[in-house]
PDB file of N, CA and C in Angstrom:
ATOM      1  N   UNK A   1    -154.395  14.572 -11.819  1.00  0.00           N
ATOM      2  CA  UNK A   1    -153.489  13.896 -10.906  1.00  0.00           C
ATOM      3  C   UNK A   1    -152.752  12.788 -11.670  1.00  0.00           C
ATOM      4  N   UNK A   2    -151.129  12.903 -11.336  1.00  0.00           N
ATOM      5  CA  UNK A   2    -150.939  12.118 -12.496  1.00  0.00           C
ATOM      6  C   UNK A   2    -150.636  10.065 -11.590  1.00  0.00           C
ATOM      7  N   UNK A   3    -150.722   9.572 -12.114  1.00  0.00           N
ATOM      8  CA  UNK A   3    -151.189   7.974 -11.906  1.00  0.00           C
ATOM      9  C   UNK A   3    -149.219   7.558 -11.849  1.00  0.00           C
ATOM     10  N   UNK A   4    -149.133   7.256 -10.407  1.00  0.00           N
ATOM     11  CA  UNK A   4    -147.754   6.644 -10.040  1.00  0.00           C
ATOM     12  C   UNK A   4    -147.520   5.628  -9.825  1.00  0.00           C
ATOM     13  N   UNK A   5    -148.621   4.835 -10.182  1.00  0.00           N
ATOM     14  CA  UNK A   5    -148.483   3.462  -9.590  1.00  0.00           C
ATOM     15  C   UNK A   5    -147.814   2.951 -10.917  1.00  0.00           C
ATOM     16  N   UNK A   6    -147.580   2.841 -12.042  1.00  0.00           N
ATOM     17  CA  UNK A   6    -146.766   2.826 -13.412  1.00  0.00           C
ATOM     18  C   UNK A   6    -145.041   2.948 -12.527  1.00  0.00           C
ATOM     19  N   UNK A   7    -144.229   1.577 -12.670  1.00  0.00           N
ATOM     20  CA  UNK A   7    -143.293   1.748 -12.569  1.00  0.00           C
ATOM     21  C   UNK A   7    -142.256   1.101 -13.356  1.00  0.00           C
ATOM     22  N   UNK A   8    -140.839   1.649 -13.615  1.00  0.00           N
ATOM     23  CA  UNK A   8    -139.922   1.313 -14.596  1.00  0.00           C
ATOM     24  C   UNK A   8    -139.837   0.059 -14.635  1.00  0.00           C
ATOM     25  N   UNK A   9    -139.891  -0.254 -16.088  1.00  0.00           N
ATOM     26  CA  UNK A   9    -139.057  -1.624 -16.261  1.00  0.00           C
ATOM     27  C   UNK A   9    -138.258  -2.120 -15.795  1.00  0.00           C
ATOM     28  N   UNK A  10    -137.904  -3.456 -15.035  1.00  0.00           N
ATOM     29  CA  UNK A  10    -136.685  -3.768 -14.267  1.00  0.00           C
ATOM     30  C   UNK A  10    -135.782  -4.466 -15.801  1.00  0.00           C
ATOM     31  N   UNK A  11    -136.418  -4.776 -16.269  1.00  0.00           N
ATOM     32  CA  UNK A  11    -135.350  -5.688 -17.921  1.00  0.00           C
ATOM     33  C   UNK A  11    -135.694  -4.841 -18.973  1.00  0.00           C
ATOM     34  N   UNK A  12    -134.553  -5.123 -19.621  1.00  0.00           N
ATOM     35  CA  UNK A  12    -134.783  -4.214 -20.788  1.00  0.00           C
ATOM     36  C   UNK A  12    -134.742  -5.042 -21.975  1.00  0.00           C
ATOM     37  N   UNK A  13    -135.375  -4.212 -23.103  1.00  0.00           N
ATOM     38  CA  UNK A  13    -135.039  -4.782 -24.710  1.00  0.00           C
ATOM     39  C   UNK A  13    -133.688  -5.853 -25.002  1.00  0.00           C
ATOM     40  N   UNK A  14    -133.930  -6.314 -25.297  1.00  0.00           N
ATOM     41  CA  UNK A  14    -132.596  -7.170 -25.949  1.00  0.00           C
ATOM     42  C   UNK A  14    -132.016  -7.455 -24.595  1.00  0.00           C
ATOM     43  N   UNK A  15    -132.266  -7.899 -23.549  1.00  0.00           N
ATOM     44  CA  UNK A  15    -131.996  -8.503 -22.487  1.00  0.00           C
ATOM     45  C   UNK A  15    -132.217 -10.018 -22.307  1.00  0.00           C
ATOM     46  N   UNK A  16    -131.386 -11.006 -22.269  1.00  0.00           N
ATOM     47  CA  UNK A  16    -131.932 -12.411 -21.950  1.00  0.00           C
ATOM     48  C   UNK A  16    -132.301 -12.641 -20.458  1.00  0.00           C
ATOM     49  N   UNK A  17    -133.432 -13.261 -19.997  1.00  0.00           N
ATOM     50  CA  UNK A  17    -133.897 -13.465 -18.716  1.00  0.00           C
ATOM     51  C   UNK A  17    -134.694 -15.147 -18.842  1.00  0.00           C
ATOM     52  N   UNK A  18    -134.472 -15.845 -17.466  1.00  0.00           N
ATOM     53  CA  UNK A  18    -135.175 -16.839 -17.572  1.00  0.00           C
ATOM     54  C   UNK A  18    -136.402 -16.726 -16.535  1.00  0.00           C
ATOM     55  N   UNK A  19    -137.674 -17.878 -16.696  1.00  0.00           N
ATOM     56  CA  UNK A  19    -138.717 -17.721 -16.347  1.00  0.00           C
ATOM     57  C   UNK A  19    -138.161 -18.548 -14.730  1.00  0.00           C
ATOM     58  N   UNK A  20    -138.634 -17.769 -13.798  1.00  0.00           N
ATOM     59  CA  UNK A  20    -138.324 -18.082 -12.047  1.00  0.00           C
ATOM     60  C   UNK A  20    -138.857 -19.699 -11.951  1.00  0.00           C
ATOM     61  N   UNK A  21    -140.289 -20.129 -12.377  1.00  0.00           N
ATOM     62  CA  UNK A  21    -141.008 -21.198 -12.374  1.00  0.00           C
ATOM     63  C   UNK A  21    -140.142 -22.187 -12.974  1.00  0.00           C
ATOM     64  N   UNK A  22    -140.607 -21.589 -14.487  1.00  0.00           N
ATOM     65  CA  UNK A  22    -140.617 -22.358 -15.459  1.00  0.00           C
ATOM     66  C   UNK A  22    -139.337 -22.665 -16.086  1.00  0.00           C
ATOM     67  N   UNK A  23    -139.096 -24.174 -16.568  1.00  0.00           N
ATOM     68  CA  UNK A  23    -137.723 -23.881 -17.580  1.00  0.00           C
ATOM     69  C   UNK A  23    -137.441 -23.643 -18.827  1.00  0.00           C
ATOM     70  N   UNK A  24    -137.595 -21.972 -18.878  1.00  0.00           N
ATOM     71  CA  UNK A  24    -137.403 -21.427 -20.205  1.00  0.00           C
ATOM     72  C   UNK A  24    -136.807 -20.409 -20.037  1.00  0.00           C
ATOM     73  N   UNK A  25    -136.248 -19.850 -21.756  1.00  0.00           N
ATOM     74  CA  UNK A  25    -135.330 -18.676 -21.285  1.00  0.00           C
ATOM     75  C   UNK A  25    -135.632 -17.759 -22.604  1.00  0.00           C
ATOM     76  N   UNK A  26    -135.394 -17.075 -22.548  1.00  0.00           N
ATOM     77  CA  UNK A  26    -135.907 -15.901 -23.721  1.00  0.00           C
ATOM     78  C   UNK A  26    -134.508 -14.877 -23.627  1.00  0.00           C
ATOM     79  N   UNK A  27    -134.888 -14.025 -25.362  1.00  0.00           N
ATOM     80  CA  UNK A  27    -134.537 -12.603 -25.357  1.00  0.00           C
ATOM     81  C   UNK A  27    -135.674 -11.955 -25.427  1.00  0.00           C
ATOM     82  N   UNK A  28    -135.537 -10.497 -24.373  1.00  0.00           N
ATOM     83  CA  UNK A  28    -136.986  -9.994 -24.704  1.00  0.00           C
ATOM     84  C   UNK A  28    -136.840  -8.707 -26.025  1.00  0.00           C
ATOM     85  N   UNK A  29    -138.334  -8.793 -26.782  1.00  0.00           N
ATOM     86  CA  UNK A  29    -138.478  -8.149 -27.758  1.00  0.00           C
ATOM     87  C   UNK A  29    -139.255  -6.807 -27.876  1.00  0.00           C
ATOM     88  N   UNK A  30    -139.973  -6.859 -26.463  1.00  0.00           N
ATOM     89  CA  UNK A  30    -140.902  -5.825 -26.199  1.00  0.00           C
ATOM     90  C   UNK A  30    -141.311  -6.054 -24.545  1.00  0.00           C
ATOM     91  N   UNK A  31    -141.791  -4.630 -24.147  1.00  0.00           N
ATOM     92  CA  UNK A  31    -142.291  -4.466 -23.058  1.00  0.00           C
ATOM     93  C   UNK A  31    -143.970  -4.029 -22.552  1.00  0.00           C
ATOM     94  N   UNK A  32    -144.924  -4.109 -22.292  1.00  0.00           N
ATOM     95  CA  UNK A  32    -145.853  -3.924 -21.809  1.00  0.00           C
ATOM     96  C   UNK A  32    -145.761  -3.419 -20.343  1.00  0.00           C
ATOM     97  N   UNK A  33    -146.057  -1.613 -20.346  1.00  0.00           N
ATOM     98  CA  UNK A  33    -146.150  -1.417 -18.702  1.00  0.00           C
ATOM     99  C   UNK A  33    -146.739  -1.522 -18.200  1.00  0.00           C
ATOM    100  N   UNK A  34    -148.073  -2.461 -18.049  1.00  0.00           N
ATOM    101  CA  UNK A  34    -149.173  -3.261 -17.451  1.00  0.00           C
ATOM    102  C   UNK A  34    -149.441  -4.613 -18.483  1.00  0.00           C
ATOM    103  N   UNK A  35    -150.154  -5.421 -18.053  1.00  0.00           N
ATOM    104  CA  UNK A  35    -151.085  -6.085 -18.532  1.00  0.00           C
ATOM    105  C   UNK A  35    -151.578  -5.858 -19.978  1.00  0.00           C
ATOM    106  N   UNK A  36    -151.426  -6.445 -20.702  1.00  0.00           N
ATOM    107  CA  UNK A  36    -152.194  -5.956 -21.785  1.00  0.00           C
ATOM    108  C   UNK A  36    -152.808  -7.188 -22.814  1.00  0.00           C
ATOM    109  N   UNK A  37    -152.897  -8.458 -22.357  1.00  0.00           N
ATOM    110  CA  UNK A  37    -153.315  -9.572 -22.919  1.00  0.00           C
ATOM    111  C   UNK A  37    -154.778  -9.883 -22.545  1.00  0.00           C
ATOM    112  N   UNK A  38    -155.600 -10.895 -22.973  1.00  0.00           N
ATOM    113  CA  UNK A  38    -156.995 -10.784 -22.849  1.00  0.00           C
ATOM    114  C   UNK A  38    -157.044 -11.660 -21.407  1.00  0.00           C
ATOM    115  N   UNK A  39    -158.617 -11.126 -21.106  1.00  0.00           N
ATOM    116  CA  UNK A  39    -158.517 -11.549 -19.862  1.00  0.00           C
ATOM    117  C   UNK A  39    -158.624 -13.210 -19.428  1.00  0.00           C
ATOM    118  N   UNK A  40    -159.642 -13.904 -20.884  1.00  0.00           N
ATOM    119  CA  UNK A  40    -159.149 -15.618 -20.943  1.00  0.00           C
ATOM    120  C   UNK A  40    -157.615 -15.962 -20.449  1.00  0.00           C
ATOM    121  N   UNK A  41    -156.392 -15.021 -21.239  1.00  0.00           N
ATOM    122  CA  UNK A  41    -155.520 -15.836 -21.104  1.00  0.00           C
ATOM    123  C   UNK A  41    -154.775 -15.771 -19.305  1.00  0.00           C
ATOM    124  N   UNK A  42    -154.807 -14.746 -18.939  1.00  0.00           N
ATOM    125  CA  UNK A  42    -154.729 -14.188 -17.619  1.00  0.00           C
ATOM    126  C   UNK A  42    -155.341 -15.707 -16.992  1.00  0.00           C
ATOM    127  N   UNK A  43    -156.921 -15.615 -16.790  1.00  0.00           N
ATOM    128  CA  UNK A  43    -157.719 -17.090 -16.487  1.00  0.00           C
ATOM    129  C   UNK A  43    -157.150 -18.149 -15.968  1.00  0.00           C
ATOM    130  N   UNK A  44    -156.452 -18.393 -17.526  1.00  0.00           N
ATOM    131  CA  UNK A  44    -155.697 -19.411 -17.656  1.00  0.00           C
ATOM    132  C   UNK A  44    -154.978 -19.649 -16.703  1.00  0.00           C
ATOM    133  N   UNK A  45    -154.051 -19.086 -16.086  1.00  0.00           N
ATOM    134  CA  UNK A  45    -153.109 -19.388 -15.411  1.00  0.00           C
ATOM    135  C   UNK A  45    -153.305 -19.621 -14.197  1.00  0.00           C
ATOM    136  N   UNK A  46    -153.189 -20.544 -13.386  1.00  0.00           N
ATOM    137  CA  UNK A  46    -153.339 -21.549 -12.102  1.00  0.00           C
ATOM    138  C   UNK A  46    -153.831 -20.214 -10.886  1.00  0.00           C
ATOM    139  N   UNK A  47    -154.398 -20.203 -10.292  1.00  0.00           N
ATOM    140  CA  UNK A  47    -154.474 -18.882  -9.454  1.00  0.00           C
ATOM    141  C   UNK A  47    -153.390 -18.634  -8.191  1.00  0.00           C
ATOM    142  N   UNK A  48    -153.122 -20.080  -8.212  1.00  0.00           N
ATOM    143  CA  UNK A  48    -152.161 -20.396  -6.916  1.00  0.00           C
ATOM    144  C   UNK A  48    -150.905 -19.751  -7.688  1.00  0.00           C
ATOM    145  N   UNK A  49    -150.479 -19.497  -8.847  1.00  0.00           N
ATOM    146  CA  UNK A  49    -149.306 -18.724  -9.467  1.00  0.00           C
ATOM    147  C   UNK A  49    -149.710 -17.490 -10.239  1.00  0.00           C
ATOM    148  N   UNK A  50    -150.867 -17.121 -10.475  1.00  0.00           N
ATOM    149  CA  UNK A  50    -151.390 -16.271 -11.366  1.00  0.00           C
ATOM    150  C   UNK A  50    -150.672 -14.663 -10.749  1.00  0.00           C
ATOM    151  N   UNK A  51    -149.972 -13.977 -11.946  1.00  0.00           N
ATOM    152  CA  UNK A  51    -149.423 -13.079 -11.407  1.00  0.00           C
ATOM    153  C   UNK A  51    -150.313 -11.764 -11.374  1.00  0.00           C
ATOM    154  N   UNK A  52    -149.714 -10.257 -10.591  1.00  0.00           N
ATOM    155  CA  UNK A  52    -150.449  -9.504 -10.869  1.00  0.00           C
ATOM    156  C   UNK A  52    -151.081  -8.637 -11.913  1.00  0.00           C
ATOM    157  N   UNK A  53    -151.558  -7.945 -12.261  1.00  0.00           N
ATOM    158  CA  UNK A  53    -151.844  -7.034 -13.871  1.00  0.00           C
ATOM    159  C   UNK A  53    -150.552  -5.973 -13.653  1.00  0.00           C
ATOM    160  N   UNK A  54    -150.580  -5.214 -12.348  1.00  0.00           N
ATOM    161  CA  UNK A  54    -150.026  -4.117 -12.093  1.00  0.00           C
ATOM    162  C   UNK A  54    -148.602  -4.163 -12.316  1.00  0.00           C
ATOM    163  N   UNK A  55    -147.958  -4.832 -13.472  1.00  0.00           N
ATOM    164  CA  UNK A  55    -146.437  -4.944 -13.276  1.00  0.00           C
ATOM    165  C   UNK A  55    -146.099  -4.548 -14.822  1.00  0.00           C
ATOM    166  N   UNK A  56    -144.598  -4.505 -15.179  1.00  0.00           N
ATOM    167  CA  UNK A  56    -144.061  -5.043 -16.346  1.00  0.00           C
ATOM    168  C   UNK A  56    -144.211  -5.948 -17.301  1.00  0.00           C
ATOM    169  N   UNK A  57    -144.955  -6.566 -18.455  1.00  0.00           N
ATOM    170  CA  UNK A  57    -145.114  -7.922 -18.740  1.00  0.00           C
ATOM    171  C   UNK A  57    -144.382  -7.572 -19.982  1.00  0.00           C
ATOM    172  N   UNK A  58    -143.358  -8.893 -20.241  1.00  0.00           N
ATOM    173  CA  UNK A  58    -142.101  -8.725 -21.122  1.00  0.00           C
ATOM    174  C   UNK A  58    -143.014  -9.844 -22.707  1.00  0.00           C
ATOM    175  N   UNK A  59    -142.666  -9.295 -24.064  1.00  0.00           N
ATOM    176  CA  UNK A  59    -142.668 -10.256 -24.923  1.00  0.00           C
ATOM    177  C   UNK A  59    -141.190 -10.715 -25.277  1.00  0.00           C
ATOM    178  N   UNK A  60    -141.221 -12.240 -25.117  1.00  0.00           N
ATOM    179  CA  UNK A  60    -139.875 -12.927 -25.344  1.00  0.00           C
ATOM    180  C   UNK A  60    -139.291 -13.786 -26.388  1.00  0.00           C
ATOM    181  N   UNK A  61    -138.752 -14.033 -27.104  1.00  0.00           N
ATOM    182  CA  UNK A  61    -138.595 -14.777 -28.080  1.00  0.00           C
ATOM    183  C   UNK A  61    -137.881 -15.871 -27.138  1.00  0.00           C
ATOM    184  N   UNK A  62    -138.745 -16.797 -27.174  1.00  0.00           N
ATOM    185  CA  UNK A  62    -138.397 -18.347 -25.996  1.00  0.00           C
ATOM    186  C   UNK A  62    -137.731 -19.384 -26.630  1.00  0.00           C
ATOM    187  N   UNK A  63    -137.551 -19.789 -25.060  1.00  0.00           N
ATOM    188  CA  UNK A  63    -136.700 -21.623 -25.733  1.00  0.00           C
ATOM    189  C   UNK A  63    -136.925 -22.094 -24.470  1.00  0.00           C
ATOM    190  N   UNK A  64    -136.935 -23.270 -25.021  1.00  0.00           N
ATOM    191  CA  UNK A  64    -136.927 -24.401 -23.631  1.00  0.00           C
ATOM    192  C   UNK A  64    -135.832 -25.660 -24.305  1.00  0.00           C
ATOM    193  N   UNK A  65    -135.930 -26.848 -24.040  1.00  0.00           N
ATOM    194  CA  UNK A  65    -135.071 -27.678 -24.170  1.00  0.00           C
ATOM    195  C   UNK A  65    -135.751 -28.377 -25.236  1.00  0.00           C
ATOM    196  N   UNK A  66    -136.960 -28.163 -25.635  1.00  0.00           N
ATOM    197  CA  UNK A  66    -137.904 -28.738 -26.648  1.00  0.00           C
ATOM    198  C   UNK A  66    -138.022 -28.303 -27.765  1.00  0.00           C
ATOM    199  N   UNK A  67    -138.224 -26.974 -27.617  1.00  0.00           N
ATOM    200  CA  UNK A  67    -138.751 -26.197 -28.771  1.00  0.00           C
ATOM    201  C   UNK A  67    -138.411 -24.336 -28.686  1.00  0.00           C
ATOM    202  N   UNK A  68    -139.045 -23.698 -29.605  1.00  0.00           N
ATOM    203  CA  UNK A  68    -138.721 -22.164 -29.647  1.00  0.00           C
ATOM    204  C   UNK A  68    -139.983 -21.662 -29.691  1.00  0.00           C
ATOM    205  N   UNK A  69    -140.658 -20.368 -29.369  1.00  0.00           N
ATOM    206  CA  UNK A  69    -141.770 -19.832 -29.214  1.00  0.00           C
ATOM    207  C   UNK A  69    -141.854 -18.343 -28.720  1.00  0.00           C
ATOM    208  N   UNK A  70    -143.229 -17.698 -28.744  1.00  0.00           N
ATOM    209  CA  UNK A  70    -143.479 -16.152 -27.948  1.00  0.00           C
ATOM    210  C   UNK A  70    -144.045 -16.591 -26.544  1.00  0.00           C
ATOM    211  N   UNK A  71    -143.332 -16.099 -25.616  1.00  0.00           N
ATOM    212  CA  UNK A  71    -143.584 -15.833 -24.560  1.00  0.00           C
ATOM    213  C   UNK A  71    -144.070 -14.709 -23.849  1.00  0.00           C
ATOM    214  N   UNK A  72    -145.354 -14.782 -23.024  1.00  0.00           N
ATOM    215  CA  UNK A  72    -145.741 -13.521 -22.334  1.00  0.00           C
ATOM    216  C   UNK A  72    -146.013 -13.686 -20.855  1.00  0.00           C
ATOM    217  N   UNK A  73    -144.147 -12.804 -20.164  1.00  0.00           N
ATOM    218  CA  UNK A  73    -144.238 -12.855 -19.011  1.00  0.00           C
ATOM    219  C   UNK A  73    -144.582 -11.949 -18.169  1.00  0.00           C
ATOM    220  N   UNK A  74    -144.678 -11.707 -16.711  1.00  0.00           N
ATOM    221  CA  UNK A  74    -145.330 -10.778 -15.589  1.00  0.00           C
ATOM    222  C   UNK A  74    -143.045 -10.657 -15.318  1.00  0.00           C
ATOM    223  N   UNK A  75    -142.659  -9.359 -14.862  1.00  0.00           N
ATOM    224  CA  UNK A  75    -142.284  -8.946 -14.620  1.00  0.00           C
ATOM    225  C   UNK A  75    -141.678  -9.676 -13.113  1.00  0.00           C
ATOM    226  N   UNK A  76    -142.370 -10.180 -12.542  1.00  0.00           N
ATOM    227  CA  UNK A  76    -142.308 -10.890 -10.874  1.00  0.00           C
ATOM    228  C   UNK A  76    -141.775 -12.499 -11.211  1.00  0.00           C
ATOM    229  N   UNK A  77    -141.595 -13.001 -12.352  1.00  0.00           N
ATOM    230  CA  UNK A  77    -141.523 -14.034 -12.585  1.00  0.00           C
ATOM    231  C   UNK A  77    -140.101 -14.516 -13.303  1.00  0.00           C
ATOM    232  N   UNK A  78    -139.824 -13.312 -13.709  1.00  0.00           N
ATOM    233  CA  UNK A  78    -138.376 -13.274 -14.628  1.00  0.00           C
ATOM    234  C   UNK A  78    -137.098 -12.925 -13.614  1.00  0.00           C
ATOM    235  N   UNK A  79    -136.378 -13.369 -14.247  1.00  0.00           N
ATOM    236  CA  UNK A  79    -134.320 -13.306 -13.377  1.00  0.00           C
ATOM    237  C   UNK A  79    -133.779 -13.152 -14.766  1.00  0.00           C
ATOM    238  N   UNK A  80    -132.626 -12.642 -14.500  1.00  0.00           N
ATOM    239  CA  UNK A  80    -131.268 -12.259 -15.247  1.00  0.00           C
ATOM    240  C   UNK A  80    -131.695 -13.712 -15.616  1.00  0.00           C
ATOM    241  N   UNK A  81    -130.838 -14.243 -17.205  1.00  0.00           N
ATOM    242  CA  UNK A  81    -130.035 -15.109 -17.455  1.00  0.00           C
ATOM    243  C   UNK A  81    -128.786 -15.287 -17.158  1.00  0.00           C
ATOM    244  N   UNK A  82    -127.619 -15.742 -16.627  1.00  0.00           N
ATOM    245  CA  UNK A  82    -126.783 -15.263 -16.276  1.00  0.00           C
ATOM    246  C   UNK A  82    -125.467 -16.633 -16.914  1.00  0.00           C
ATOM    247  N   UNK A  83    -126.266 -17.583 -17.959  1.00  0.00           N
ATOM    248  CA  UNK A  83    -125.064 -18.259 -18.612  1.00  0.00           C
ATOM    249  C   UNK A  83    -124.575 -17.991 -19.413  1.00  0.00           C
ATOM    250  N   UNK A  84    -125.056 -17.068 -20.551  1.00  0.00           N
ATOM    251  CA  UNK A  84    -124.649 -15.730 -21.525  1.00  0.00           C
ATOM    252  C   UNK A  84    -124.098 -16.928 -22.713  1.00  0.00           C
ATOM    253  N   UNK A  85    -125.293 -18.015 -22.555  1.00  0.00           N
ATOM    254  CA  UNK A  85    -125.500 -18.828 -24.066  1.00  0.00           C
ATOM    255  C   UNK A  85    -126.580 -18.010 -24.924  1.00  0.00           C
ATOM    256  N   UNK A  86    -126.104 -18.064 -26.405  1.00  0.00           N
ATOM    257  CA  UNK A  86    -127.180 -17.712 -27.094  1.00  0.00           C
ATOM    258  C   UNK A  86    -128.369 -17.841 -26.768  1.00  0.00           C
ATOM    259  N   UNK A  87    -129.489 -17.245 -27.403  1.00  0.00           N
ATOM    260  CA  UNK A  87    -130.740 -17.170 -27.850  1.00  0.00           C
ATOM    261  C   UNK A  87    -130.849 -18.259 -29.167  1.00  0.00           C
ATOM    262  N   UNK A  88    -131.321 -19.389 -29.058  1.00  0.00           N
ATOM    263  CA  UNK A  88    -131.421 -19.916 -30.590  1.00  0.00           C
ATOM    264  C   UNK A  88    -132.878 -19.545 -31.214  1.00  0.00           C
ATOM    265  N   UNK A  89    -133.704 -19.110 -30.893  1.00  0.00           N
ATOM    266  CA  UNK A  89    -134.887 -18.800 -31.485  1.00  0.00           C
ATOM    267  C   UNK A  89    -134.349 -18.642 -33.044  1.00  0.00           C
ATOM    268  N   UNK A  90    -135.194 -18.913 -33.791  1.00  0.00           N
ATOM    269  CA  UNK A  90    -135.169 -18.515 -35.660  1.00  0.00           C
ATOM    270  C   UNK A  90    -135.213 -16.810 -35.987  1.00  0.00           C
ATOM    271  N   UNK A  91    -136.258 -16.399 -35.021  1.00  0.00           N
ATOM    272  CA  UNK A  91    -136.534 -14.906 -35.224  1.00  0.00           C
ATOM    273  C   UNK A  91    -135.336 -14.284 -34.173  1.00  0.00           C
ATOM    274  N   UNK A  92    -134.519 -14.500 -33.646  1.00  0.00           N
ATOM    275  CA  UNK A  92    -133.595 -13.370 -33.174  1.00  0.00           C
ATOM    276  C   UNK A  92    -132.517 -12.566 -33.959  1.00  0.00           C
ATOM    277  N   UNK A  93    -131.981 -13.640 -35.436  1.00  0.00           N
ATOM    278  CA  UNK A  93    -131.457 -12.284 -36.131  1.00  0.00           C
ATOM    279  C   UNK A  93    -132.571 -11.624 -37.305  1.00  0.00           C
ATOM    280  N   UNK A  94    -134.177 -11.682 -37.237  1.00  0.00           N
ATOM    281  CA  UNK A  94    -134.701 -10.662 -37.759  1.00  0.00           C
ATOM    282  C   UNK A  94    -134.632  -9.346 -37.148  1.00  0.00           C
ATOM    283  N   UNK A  95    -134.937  -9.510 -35.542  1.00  0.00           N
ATOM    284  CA  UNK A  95    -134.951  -8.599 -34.827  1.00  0.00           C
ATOM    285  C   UNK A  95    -133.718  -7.792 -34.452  1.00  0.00           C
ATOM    286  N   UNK A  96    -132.855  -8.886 -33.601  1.00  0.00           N
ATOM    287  CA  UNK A  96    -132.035  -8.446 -33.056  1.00  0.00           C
ATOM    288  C   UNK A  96    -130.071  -8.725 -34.285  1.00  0.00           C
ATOM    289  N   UNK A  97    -129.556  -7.628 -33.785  1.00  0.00           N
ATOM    290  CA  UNK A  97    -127.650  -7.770 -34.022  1.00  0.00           C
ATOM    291  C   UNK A  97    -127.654  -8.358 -32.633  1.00  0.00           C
ATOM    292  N   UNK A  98    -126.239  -8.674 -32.681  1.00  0.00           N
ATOM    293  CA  UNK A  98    -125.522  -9.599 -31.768  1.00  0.00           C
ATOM    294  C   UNK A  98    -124.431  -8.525 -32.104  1.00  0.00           C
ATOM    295  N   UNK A  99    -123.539  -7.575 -30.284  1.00  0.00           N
ATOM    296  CA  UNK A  99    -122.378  -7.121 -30.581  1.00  0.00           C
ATOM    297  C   UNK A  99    -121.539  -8.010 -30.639  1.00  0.00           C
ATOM    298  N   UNK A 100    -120.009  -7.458 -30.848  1.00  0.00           N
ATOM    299  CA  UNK A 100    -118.793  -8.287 -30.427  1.00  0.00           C
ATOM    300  C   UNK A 100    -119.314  -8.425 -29.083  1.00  0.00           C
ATOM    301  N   UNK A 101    -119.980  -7.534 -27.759  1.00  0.00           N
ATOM    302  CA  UNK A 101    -119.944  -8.116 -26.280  1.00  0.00           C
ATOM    303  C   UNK A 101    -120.782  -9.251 -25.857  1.00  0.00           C
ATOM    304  N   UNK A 102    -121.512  -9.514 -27.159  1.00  0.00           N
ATOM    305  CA  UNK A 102    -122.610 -10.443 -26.900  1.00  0.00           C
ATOM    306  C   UNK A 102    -123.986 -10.151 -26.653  1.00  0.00           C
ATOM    307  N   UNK A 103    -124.410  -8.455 -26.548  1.00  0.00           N
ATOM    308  CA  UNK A 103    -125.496  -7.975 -26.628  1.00  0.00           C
ATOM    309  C   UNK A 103    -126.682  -8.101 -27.216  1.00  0.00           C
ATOM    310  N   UNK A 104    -127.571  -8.223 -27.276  1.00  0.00           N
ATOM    311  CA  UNK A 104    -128.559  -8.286 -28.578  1.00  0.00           C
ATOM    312  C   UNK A 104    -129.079  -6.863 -28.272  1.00  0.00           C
ATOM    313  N   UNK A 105    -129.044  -6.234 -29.580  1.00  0.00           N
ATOM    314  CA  UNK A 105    -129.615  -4.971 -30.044  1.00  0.00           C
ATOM    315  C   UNK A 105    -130.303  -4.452 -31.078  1.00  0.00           C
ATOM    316  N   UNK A 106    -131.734  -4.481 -30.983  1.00  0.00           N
ATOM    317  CA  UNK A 106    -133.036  -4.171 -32.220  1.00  0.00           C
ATOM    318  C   UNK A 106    -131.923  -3.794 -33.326  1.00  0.00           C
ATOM    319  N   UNK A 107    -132.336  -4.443 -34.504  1.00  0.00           N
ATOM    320  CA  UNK A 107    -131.739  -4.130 -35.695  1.00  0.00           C
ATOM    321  C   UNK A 107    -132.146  -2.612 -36.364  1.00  0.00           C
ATOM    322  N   UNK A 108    -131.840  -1.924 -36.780  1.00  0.00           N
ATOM    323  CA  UNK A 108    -131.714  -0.560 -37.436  1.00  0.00           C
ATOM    324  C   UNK A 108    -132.209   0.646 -35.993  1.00  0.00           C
ATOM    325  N   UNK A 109    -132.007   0.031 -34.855  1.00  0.00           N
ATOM    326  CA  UNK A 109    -132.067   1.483 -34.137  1.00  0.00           C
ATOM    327  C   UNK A 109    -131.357   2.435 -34.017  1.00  0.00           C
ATOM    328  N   UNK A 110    -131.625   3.557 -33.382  1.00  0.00           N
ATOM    329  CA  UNK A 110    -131.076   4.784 -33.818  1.00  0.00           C
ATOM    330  C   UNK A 110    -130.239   4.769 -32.373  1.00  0.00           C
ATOM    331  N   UNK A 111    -128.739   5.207 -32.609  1.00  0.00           N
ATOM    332  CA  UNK A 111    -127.987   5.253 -31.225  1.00  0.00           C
ATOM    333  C   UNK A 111    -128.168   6.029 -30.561  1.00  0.00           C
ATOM    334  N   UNK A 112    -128.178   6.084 -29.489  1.00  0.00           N
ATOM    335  CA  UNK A 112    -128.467   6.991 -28.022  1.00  0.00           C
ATOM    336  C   UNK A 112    -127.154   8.101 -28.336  1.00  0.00           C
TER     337      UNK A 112
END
């Protein structure tokens, strides 16, 4: 029987999104279609906000107004970015090109 509760990513690769809570904003670099961090760090997080396992959880190359970092978000917590300012993270041109449209797109992938 095959297991449907697995559903599509709402963001994609090289997508900028900010955190709903929090004030930070990322490009994401990877996707997780569940949960996949240890269960301490899960813990961690306040229960009164603690999100579910059963979702999307995005890795992000972050920023806040302080500093740059990896971020690991729940899917329920993320929105569009929608001021279409850079990403300043250090690691976004290892990963990612930047089109002329302003896209970020994994460096050496293969075109659709």
């Amino acid at each position: 029987m095959a297991d449907n509760s697995l559903r599509e990513a709402k963001f994609a690769i090289g997508q900028v999104v900010r955190h709903r809570i929090f004030p930070f904003r990322g490009v994401i670099f990877d996707v997780d279609p569940v949960f996949a961090n240890t269960e301490e760090w899960w813990l961690a997080i306040p229960e009164e906000i603690r999100p579910r396992k059963d979702q999307p959880y995005y890795h992000l190359l972050a920023e806040n107004d302080e500093t740059e970092y990896t971020a690991y978000v729940s899917e329920q917590n993320l929105l569009p970015d929608e001021t279409g300012l850079p990403v300043r993270h250090p690691q976004v041109p290892d990963i990612f090109e930047i089109g002329d449209d302003g896209h970020y797109r994994i460096r050496n992938a293969l075109p659709n």
